[in-house]
PDB file of N, CA and C in Angstrom:
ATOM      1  N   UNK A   1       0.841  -1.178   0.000  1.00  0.00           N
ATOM      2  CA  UNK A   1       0.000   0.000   0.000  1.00  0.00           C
ATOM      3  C   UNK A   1       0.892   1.250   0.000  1.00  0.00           C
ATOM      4  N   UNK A   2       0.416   2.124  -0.754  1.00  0.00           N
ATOM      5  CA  UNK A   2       1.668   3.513  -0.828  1.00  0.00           C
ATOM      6  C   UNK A   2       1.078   4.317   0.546  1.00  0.00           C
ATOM      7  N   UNK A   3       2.322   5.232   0.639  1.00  0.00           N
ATOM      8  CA  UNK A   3       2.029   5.485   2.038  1.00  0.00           C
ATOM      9  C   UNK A   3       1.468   7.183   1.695  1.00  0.00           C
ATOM     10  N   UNK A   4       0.707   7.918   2.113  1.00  0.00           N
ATOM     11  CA  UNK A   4       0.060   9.311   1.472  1.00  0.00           C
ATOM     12  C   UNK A   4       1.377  10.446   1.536  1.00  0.00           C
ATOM     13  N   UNK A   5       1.571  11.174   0.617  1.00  0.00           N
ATOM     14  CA  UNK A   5       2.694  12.466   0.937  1.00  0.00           C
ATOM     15  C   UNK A   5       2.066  13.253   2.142  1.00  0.00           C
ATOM     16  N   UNK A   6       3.230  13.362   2.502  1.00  0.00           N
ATOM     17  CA  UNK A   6       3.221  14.379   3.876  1.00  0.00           C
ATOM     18  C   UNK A   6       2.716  16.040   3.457  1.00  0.00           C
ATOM     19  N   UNK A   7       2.324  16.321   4.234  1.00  0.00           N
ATOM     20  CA  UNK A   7       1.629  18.119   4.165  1.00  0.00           C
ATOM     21  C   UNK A   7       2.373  19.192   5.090  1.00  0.00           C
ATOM     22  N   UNK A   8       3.527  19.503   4.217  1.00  0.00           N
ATOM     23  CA  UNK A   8       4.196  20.390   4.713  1.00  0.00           C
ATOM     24  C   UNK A   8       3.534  21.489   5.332  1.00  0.00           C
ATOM     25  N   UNK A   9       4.609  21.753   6.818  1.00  0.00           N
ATOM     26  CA  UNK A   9       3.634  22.046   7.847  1.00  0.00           C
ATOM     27  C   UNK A   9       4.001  23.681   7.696  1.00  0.00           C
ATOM     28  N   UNK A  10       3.229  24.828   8.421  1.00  0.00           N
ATOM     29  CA  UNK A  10       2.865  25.956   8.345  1.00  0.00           C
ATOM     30  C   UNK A  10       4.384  26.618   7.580  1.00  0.00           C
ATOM     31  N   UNK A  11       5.476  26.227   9.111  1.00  0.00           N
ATOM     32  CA  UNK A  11       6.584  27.317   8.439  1.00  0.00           C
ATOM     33  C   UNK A  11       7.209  27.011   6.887  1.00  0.00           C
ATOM     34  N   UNK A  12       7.278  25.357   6.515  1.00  0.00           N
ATOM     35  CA  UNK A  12       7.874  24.891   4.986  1.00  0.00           C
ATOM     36  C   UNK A  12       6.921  26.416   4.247  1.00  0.00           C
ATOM     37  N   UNK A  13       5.630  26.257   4.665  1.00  0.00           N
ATOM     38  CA  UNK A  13       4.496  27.025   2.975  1.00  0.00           C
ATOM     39  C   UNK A  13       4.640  28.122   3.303  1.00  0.00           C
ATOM     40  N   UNK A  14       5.088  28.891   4.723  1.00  0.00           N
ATOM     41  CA  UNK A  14       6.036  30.530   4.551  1.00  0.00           C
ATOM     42  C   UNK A  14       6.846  30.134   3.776  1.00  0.00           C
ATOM     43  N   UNK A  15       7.976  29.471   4.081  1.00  0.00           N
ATOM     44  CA  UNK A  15       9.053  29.518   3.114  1.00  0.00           C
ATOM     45  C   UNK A  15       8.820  29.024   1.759  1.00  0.00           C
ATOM     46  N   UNK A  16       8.196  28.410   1.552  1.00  0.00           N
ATOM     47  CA  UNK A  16       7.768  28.255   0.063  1.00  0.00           C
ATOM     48  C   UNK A  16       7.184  29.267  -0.594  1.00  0.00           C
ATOM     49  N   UNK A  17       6.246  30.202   0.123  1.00  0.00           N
ATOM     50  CA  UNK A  17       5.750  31.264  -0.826  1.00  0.00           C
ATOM     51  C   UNK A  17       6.415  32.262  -0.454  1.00  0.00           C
ATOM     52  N   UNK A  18       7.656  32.563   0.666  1.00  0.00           N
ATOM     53  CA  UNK A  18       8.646  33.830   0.443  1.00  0.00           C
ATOM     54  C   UNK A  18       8.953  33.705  -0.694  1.00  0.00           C
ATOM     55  N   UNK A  19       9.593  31.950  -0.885  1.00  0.00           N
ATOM     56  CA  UNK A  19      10.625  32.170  -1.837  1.00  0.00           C
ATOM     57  C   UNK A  19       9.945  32.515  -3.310  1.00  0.00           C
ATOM     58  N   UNK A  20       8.868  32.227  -3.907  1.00  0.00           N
ATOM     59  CA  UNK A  20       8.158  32.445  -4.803  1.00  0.00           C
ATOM     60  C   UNK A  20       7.659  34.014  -5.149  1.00  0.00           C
ATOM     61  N   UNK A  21       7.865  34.242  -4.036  1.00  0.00           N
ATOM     62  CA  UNK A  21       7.738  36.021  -4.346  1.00  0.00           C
ATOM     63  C   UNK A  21       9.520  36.630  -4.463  1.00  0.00           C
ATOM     64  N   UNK A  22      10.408  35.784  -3.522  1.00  0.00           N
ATOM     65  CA  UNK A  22      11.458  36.236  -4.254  1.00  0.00           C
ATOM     66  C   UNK A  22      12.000  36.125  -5.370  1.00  0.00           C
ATOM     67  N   UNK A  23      11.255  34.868  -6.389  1.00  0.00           N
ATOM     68  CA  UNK A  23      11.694  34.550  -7.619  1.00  0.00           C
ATOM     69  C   UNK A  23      10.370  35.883  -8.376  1.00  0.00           C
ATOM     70  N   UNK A  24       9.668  36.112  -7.953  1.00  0.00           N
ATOM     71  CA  UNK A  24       9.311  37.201  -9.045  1.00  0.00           C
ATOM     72  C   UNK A  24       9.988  38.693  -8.540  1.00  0.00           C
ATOM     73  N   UNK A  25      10.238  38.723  -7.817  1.00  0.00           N
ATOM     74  CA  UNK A  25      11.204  39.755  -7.864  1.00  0.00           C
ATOM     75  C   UNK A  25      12.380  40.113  -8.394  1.00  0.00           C
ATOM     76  N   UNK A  26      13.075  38.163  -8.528  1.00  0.00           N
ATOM     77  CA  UNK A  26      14.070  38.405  -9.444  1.00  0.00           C
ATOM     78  C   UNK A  26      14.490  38.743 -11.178  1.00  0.00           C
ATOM     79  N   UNK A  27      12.702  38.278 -11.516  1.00  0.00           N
ATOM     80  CA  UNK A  27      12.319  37.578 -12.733  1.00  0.00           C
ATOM     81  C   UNK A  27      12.031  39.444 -12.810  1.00  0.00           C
ATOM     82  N   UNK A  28      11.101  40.020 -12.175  1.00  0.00           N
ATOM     83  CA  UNK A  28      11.385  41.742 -12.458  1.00  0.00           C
ATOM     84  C   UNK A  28      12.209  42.627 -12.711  1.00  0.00           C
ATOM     85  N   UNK A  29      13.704  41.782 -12.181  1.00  0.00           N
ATOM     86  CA  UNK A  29      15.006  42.401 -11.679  1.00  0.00           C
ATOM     87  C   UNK A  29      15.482  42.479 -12.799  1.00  0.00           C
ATOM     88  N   UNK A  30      15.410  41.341 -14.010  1.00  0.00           N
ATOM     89  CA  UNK A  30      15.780  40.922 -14.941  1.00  0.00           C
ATOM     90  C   UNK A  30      16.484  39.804 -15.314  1.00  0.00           C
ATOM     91  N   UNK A  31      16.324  38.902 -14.701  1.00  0.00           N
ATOM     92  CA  UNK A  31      16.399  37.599 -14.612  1.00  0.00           C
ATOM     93  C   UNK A  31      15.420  36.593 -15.464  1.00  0.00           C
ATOM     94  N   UNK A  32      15.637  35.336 -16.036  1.00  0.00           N
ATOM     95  CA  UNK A  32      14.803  34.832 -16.441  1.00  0.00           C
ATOM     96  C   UNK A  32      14.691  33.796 -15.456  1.00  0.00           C
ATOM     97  N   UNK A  33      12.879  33.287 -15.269  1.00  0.00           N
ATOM     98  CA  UNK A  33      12.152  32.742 -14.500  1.00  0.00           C
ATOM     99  C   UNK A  33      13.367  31.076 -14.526  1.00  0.00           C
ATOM    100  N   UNK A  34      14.351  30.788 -15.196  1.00  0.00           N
ATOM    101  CA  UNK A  34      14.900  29.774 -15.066  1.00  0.00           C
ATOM    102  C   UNK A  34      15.775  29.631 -14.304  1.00  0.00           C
ATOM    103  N   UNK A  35      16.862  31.065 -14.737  1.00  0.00           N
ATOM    104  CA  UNK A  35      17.659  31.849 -13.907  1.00  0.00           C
ATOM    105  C   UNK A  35      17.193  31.884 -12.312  1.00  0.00           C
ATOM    106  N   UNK A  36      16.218  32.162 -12.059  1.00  0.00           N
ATOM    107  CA  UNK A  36      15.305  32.960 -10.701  1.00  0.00           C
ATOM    108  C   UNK A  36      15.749  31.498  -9.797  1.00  0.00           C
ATOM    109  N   UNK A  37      14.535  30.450 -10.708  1.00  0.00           N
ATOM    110  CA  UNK A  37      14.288  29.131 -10.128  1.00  0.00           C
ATOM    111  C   UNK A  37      15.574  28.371  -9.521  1.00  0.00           C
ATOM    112  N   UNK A  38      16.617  28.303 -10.434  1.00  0.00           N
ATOM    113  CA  UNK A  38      18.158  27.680 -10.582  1.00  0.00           C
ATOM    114  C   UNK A  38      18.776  28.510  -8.794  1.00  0.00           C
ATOM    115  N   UNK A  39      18.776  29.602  -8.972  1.00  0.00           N
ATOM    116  CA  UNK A  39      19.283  30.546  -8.054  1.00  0.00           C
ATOM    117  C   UNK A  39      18.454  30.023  -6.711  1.00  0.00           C
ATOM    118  N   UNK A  40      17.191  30.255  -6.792  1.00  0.00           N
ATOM    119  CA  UNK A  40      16.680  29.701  -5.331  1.00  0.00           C
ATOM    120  C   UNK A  40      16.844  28.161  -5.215  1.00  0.00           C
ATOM    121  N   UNK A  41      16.836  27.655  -5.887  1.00  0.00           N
ATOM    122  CA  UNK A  41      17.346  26.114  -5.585  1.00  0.00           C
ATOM    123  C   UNK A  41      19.001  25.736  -5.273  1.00  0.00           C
ATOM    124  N   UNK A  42      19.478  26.435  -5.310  1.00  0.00           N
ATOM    125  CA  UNK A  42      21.025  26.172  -5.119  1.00  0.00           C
ATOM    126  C   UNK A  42      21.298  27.448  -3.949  1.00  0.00           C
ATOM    127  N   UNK A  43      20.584  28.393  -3.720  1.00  0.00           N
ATOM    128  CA  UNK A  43      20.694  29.261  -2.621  1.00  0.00           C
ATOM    129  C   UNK A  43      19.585  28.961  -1.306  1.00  0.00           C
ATOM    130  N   UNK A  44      19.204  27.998  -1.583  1.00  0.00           N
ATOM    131  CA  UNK A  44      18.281  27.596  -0.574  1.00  0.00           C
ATOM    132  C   UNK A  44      18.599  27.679   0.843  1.00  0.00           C
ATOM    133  N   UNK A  45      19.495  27.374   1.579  1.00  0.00           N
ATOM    134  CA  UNK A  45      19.722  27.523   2.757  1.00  0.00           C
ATOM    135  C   UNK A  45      19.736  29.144   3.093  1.00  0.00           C
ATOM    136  N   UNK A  46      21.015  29.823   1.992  1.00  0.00           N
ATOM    137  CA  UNK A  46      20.932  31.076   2.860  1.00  0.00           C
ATOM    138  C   UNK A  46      19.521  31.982   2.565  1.00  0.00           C
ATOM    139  N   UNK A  47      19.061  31.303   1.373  1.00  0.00           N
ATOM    140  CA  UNK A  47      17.434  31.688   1.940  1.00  0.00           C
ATOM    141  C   UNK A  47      16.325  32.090   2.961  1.00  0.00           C
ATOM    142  N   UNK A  48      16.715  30.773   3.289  1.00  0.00           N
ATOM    143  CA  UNK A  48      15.895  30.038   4.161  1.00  0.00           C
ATOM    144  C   UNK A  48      16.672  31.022   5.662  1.00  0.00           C
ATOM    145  N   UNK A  49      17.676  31.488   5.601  1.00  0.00           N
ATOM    146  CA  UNK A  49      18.158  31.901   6.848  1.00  0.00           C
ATOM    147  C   UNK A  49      17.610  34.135   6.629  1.00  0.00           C
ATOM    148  N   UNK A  50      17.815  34.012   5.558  1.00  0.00           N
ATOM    149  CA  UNK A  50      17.021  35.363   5.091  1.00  0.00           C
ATOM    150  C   UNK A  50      15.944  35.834   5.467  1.00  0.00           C
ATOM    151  N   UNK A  51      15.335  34.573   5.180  1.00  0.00           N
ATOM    152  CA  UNK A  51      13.793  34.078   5.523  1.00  0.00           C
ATOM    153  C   UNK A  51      13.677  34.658   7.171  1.00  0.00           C
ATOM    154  N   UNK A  52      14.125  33.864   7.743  1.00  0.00           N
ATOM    155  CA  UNK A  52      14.365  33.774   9.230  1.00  0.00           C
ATOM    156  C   UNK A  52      14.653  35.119   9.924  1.00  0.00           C
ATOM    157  N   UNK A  53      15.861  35.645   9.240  1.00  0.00           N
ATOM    158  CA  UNK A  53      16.447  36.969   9.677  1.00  0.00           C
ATOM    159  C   UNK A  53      15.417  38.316   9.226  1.00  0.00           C
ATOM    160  N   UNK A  54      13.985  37.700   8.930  1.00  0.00           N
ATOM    161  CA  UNK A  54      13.454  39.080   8.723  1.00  0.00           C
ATOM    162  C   UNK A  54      13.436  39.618   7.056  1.00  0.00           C
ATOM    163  N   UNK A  55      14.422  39.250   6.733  1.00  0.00           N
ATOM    164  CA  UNK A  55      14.177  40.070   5.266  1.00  0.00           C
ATOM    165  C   UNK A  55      13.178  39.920   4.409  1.00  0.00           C
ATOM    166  N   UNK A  56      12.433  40.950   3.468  1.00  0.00           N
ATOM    167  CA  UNK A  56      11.457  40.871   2.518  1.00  0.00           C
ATOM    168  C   UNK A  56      11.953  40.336   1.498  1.00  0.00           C
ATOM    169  N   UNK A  57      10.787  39.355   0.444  1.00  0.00           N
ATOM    170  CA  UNK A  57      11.339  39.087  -0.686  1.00  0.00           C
ATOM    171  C   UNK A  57      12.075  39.858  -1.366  1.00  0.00           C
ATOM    172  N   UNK A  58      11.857  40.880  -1.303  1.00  0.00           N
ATOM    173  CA  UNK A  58      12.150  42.343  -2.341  1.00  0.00           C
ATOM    174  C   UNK A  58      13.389  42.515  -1.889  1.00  0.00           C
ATOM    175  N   UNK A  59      13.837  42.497  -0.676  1.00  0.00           N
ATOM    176  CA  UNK A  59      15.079  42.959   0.109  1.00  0.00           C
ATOM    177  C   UNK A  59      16.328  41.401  -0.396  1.00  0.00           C
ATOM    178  N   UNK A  60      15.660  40.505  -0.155  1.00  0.00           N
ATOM    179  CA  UNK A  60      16.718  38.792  -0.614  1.00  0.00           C
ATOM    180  C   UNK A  60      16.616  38.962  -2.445  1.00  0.00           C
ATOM    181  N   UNK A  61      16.137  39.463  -2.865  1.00  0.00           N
ATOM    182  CA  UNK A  61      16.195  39.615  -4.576  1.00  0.00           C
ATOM    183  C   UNK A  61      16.884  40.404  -4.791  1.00  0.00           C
ATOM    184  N   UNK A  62      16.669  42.048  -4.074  1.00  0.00           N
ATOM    185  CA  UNK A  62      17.537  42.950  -3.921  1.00  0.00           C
ATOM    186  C   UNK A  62      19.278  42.766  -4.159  1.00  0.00           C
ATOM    187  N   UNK A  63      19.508  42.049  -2.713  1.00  0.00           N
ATOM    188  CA  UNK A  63      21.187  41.770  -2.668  1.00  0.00           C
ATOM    189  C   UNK A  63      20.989  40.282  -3.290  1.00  0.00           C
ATOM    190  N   UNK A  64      20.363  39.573  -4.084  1.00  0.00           N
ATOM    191  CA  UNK A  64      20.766  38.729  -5.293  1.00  0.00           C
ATOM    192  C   UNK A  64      21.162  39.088  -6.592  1.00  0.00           C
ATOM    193  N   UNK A  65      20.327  40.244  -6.619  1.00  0.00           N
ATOM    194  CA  UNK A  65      21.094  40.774  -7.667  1.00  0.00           C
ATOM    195  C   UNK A  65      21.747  42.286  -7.610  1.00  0.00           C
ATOM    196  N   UNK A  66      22.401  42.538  -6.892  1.00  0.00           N
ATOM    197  CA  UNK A  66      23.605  43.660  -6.854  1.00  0.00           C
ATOM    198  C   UNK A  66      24.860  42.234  -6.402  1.00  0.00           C
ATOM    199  N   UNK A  67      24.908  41.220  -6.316  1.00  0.00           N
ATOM    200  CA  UNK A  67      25.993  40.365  -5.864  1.00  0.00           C
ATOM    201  C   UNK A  67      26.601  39.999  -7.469  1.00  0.00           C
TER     202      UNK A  67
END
């Protein structure tokens, strides 16, 4: 019998929809949406600590792209 997927709990779907507003911020910035995606998947942790420390999407897109 397969076992049901788990339902990521409150804080994962903050961090899932920060990060989704930080990929359109990047994709505004001038980035392409592949670019955006690639970048939050391989920057995921210090994301995720961005996340944590308060910063707005706008503010983690911000210093993603002046870096």
């Amino acid at each position: 019998m397969a076992k049901k997927p788990e339902t990521p709990d409150e804080e994962t779907m903050a961090i899932i929809q920060w990060c989704i507003e930080v990929e359109t911020h990047l994709v505004a910035g001038g980035a392409t949406q592949e670019q955006a995606q690639e970048f939050i998947e391989e920057q995921i942790e210090e994301l995720t600590d961005q996340f944590f420390d308060g910063l707005t999407p706008q503010e983690a897109a911000q210093k993603a792209l002046d870096d």
